[in-house]
C-alpha atoms as a PDB file:
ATOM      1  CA  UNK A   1       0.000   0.000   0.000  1.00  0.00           C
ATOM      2  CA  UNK A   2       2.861   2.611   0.862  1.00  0.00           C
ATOM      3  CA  UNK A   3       4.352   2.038  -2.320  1.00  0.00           C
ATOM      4  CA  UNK A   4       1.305   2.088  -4.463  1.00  0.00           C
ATOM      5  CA  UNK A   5       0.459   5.568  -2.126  1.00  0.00           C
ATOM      6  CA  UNK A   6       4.203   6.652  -3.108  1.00  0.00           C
ATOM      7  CA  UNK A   7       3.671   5.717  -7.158  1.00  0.00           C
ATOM      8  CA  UNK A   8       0.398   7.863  -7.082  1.00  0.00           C
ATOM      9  CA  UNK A   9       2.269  10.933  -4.969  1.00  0.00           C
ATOM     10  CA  UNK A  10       4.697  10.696  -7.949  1.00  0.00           C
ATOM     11  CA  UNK A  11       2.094  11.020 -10.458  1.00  0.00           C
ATOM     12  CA  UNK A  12       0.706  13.818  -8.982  1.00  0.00           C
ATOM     13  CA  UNK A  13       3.808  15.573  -8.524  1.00  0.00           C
ATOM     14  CA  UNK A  14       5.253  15.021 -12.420  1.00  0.00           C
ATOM     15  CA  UNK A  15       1.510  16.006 -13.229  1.00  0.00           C
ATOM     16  CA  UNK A  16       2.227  18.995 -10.790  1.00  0.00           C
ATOM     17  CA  UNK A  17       5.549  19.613 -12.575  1.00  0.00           C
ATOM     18  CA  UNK A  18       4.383  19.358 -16.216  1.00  0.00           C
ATOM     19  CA  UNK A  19       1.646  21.877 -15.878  1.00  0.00           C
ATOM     20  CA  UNK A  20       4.033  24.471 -14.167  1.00  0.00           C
ATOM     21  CA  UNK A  21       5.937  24.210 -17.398  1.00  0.00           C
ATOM     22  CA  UNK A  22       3.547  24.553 -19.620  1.00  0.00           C
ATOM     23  CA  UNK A  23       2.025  27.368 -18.231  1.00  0.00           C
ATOM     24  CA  UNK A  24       5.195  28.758 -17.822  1.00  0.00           C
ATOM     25  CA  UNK A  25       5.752  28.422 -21.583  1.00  0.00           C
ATOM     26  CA  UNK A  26       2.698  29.980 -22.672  1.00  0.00           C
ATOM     27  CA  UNK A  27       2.981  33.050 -20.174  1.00  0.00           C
ATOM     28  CA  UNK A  28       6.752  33.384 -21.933  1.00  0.00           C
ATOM     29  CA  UNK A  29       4.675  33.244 -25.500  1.00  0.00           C
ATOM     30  CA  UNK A  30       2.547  35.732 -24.800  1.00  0.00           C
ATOM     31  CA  UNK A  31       5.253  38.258 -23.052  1.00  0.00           C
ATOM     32  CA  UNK A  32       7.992  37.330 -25.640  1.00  0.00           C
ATOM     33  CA  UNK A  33       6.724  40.403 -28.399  1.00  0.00           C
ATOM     34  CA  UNK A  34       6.471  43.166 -25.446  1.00  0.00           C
ATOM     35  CA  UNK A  35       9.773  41.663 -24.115  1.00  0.00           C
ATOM     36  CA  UNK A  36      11.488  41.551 -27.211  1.00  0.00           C
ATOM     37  CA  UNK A  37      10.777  46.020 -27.495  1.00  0.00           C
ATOM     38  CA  UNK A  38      12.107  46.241 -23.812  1.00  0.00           C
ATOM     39  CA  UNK A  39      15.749  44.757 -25.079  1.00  0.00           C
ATOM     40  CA  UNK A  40      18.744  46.737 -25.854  1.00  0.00           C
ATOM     41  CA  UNK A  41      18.720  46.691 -29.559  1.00  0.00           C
ATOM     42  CA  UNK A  42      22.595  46.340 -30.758  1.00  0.00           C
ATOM     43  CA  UNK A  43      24.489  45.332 -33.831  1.00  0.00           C
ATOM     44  CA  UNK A  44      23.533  47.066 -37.245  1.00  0.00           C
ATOM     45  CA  UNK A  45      20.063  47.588 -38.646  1.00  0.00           C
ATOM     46  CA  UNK A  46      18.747  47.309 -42.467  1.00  0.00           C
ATOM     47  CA  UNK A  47      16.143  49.122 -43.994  1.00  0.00           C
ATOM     48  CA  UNK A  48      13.387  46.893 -44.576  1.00  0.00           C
ATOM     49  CA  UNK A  49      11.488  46.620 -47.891  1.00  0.00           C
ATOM     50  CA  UNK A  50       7.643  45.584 -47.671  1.00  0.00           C
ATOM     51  CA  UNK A  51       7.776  42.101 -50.038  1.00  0.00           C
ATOM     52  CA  UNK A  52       4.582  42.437 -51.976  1.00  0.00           C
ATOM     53  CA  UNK A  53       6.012  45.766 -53.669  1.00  0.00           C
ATOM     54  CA  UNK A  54       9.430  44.715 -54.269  1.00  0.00           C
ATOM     55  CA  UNK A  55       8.752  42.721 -57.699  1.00  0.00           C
ATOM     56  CA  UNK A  56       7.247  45.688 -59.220  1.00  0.00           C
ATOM     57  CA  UNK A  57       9.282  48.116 -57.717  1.00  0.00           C
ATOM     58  CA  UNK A  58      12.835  46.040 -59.089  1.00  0.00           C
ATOM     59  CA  UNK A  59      11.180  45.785 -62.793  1.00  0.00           C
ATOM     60  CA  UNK A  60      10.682  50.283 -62.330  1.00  0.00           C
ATOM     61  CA  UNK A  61      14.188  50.408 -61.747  1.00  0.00           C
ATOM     62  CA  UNK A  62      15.564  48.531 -64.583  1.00  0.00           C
ATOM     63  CA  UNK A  63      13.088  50.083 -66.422  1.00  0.00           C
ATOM     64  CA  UNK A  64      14.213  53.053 -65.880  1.00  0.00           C
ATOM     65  CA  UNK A  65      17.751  52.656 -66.400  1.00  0.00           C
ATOM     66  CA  UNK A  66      16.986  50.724 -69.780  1.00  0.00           C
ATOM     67  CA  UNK A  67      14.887  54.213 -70.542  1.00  0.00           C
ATOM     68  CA  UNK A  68      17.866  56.218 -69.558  1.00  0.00           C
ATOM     69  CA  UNK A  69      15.267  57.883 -66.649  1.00  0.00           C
ATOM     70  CA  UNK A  70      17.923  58.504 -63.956  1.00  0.00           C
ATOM     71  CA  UNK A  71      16.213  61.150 -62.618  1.00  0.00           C
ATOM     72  CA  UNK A  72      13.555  58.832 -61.443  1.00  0.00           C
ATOM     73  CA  UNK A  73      16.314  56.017 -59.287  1.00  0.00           C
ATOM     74  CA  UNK A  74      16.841  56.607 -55.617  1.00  0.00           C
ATOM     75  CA  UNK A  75      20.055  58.290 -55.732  1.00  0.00           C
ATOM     76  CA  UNK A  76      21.720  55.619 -53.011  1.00  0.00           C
ATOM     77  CA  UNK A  77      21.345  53.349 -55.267  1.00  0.00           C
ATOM     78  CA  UNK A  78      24.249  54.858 -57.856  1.00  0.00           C
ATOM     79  CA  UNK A  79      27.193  53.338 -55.864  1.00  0.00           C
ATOM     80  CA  UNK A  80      29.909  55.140 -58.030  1.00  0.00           C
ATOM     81  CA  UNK A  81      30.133  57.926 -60.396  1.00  0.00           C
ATOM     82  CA  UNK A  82      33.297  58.667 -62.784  1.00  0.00           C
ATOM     83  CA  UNK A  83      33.727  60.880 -65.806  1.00  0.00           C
ATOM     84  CA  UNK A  84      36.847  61.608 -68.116  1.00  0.00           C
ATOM     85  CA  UNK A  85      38.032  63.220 -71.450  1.00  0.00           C
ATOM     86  CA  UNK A  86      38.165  60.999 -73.809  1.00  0.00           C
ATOM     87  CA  UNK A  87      38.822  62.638 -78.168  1.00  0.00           C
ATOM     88  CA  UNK A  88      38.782  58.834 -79.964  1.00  0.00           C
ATOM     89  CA  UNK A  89      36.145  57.924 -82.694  1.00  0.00           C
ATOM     90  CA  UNK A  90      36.087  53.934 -80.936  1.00  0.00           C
ATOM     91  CA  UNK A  91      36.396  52.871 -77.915  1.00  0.00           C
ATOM     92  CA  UNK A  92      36.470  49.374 -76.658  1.00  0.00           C
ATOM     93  CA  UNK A  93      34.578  48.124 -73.744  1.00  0.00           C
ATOM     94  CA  UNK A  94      36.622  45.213 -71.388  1.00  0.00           C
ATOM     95  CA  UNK A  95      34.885  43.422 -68.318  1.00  0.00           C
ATOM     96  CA  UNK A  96      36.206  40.508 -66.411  1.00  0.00           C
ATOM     97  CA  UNK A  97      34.396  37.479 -68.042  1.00  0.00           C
ATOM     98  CA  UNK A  98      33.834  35.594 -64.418  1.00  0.00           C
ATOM     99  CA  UNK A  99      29.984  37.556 -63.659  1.00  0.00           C
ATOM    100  CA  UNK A 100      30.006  40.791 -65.845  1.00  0.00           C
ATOM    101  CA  UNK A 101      27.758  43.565 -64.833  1.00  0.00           C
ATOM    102  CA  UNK A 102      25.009  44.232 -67.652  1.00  0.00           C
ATOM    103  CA  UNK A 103      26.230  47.876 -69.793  1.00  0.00           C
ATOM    104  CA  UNK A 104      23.717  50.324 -70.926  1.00  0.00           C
ATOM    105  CA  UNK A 105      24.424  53.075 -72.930  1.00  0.00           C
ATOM    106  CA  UNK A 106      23.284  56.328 -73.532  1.00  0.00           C
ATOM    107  CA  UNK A 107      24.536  58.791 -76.245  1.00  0.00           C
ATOM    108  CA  UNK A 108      24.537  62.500 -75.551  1.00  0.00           C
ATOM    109  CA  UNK A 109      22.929  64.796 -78.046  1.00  0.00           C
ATOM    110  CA  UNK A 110      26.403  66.540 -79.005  1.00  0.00           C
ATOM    111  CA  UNK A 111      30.021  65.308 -79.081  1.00  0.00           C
ATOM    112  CA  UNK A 112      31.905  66.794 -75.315  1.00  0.00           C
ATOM    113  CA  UNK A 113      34.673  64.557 -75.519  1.00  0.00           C
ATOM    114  CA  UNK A 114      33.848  63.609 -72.275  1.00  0.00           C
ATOM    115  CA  UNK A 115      32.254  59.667 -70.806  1.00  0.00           C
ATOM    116  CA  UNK A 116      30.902  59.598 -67.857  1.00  0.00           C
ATOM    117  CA  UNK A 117      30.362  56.169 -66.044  1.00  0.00           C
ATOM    118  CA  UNK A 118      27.817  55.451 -63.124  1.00  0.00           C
ATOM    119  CA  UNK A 119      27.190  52.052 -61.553  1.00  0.00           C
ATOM    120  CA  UNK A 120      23.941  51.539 -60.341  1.00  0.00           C
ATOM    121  CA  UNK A 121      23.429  48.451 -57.558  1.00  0.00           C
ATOM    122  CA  UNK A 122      20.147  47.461 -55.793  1.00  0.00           C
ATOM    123  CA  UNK A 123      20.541  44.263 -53.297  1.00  0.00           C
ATOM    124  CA  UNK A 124      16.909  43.298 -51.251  1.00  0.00           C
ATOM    125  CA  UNK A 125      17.493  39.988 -49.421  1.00  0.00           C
ATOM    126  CA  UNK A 126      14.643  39.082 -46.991  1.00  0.00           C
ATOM    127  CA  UNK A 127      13.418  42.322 -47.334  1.00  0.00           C
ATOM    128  CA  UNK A 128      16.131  44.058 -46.012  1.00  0.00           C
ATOM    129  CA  UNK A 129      18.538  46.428 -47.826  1.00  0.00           C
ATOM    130  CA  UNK A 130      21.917  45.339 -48.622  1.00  0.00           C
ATOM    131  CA  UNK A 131      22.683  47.842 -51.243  1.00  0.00           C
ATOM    132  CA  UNK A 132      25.243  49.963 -50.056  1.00  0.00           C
ATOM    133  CA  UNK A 133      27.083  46.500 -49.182  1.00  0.00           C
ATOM    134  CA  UNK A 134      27.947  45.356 -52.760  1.00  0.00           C
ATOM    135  CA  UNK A 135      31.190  45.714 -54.179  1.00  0.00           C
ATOM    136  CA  UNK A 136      31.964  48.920 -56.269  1.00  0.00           C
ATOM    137  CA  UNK A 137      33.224  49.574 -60.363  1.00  0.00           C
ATOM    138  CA  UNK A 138      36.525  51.039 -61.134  1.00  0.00           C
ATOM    139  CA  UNK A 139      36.547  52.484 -64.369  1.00  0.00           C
ATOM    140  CA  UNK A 140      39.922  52.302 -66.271  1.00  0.00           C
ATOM    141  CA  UNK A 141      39.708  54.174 -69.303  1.00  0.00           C
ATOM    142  CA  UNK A 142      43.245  54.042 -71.546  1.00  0.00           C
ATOM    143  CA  UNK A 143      44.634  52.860 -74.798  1.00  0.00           C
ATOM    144  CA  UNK A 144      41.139  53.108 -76.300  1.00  0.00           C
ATOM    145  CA  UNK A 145      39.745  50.628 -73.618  1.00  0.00           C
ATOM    146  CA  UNK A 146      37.641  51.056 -70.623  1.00  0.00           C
ATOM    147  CA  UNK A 147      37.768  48.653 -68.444  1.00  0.00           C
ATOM    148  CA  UNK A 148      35.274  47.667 -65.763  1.00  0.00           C
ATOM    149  CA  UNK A 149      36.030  45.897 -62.852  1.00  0.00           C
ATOM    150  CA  UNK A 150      34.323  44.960 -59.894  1.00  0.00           C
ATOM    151  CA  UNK A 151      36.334  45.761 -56.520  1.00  0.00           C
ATOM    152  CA  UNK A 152      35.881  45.121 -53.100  1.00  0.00           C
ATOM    153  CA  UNK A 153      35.927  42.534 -50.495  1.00  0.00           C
ATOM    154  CA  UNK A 154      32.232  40.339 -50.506  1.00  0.00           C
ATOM    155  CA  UNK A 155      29.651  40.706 -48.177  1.00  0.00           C
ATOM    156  CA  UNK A 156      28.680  38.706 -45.273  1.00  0.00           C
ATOM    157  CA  UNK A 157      26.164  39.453 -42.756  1.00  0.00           C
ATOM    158  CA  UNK A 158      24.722  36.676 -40.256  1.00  0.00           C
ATOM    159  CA  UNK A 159      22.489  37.642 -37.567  1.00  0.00           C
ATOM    160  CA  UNK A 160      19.270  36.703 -36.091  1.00  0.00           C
ATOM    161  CA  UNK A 161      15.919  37.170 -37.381  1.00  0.00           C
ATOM    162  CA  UNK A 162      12.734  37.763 -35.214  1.00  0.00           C
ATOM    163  CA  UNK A 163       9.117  36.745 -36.437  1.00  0.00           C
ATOM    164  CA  UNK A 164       6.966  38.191 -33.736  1.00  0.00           C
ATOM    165  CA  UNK A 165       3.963  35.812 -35.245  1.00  0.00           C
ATOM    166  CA  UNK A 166       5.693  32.692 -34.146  1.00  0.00           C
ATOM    167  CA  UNK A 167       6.382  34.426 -30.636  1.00  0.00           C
ATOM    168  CA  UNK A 168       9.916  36.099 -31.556  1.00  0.00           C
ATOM    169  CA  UNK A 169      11.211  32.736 -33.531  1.00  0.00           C
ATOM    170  CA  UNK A 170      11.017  30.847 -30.343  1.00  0.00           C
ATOM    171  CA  UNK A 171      13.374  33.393 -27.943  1.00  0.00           C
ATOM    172  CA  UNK A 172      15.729  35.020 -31.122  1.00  0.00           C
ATOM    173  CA  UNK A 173      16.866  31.769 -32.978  1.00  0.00           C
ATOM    174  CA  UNK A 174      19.712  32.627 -34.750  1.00  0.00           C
ATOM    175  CA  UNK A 175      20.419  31.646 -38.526  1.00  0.00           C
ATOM    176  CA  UNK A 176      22.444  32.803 -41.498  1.00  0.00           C
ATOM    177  CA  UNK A 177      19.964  34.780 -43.403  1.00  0.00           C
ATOM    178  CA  UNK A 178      21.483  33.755 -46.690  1.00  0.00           C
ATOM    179  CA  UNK A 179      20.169  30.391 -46.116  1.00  0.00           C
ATOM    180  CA  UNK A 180      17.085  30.588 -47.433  1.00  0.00           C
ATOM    181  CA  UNK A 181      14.451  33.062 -48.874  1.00  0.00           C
ATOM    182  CA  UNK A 182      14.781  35.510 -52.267  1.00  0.00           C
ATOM    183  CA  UNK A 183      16.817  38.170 -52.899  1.00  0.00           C
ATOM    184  CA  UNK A 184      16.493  40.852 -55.842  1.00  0.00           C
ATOM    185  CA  UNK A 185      19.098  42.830 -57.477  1.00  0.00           C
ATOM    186  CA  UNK A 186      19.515  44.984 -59.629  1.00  0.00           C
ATOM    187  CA  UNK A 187      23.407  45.720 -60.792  1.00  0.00           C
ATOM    188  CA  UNK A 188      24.120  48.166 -64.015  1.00  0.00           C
ATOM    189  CA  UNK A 189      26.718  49.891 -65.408  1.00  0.00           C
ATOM    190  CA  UNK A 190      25.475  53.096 -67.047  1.00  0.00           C
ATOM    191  CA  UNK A 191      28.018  54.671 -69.649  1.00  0.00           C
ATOM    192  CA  UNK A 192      27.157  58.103 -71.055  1.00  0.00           C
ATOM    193  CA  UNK A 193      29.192  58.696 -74.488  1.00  0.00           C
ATOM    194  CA  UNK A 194      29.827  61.471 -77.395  1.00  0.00           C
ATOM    195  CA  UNK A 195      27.278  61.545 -79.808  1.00  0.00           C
ATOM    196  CA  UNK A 196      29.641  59.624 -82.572  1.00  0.00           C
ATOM    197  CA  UNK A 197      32.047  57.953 -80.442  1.00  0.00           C
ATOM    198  CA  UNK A 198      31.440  53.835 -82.042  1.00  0.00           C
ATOM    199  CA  UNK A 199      32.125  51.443 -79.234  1.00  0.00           C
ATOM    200  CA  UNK A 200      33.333  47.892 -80.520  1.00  0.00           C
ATOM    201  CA  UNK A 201      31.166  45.023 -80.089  1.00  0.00           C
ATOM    202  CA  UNK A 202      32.465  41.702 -79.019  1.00  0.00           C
ATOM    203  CA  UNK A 203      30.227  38.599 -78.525  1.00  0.00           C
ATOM    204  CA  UNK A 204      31.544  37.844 -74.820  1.00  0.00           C
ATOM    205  CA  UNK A 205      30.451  41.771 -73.586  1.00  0.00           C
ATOM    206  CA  UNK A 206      27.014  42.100 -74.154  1.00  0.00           C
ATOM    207  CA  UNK A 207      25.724  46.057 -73.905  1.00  0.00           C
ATOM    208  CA  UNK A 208      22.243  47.460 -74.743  1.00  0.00           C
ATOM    209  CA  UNK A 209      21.819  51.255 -75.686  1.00  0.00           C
ATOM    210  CA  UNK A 210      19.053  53.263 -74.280  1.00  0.00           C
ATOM    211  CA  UNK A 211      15.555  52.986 -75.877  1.00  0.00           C
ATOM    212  CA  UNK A 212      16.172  49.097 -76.913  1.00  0.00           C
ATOM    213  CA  UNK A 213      14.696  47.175 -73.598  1.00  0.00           C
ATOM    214  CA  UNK A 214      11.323  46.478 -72.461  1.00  0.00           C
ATOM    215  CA  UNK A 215      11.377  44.833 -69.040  1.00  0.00           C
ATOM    216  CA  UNK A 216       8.157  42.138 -68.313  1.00  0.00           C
END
């Protein structure tokens, strides 16, 4: 009898035990979203960009660049501006054949002898804005070449995300955020030339003048 007395006393008290717990939990669920705005927030902070919008608003900015619209692009978004003299009737473009950068072109209405280069770099990962963390153009322009190269040491950011829906990802899990979800960029070089000046073609830099693109 005292042991079946004992078995049922420790029933009762796991029981006991198991409830605390789970109450415990669910209070912490609850509290975890007014908790969360009570903590010292450190470590840097992205913009964030609303999802639904950013489709349409990625196809507007290449759409505008394509249109030669600059007016119209958020002027953080041009990462690098250059401009030089430059008397030659060709010119050659040269870009590093790993993960060129798509060229658009624009010719001015008279010949200034002068090219101006602007690159032009939108990066949205899970709706943040990574933008004015992507590497930067150097523009070489000599011997009748420009060259365009991407400088710069890559990117990496891991930190933790917070979905207050799902009670602040369970207490601030922490992941890589490049692990999963979509990401949209948008990464141009914009070249403004003399109104004659002939650039060379050559099938392994492709380059599209202003006027010639419809985005979908």
């Amino acid at each position: 009898m005292r042991n079946l007395a004992a078995g049922k006393a420790g029933i009762l008290k796991n029981r006991g035990i198991v409830k605390v717990l789970l109450t415990t939990y669910a209070l912490l669920l609850i509290l975890a979203p007014f908790i969360y705005e009570l903590l010292p927030k450190e470590g840097t902070e992205f913009p964030r960009v609303h999802e639904k919008s950013l489709a349409q608003n990625t196809m507007k900015l290449e759409q505008a660049i394509y249109d030669g619209r600059l007016d119209e692009i958020n002027p953080e978004y041009i990462r690098e501006e250059w401009q030089q003299k430059y008397n030659g009737k060709n010119l050659k473009l040269q870009q590093a054949e790993e993960e060129p950068v798509p060229v658009v072109v624009e010719r001015k209405p008279d010949n200034d002898g002068v090219i101006e280069g602007k690159y032009i770099a939108s990066v949205i990962y899970q709706g943040m804005d990574f933008s004015d963390k992507v590497k930067t153009i150097l523009f070489d322009l000599s011997n009748d070449t420009l060259k365009l190269e991407e400088v710069g040491d890559y990117f990496e950011f891991t930190g933790v995300i917070s979905e207050r829906d799902f009670a602040l990802s369970q207490f601030t899990e922490s992941r890589n955020i490049f692990g999963e979800g979509t990401i949209r960029q948008v990464r141009y070089i914009y070249l403004r030339i003399p109104k004659d000046l002939q650039i060379q073609e050559k099938d392994d830099l492709h380059f599209n003048y202003t006027g010639e693109v419809q985005v979908d």
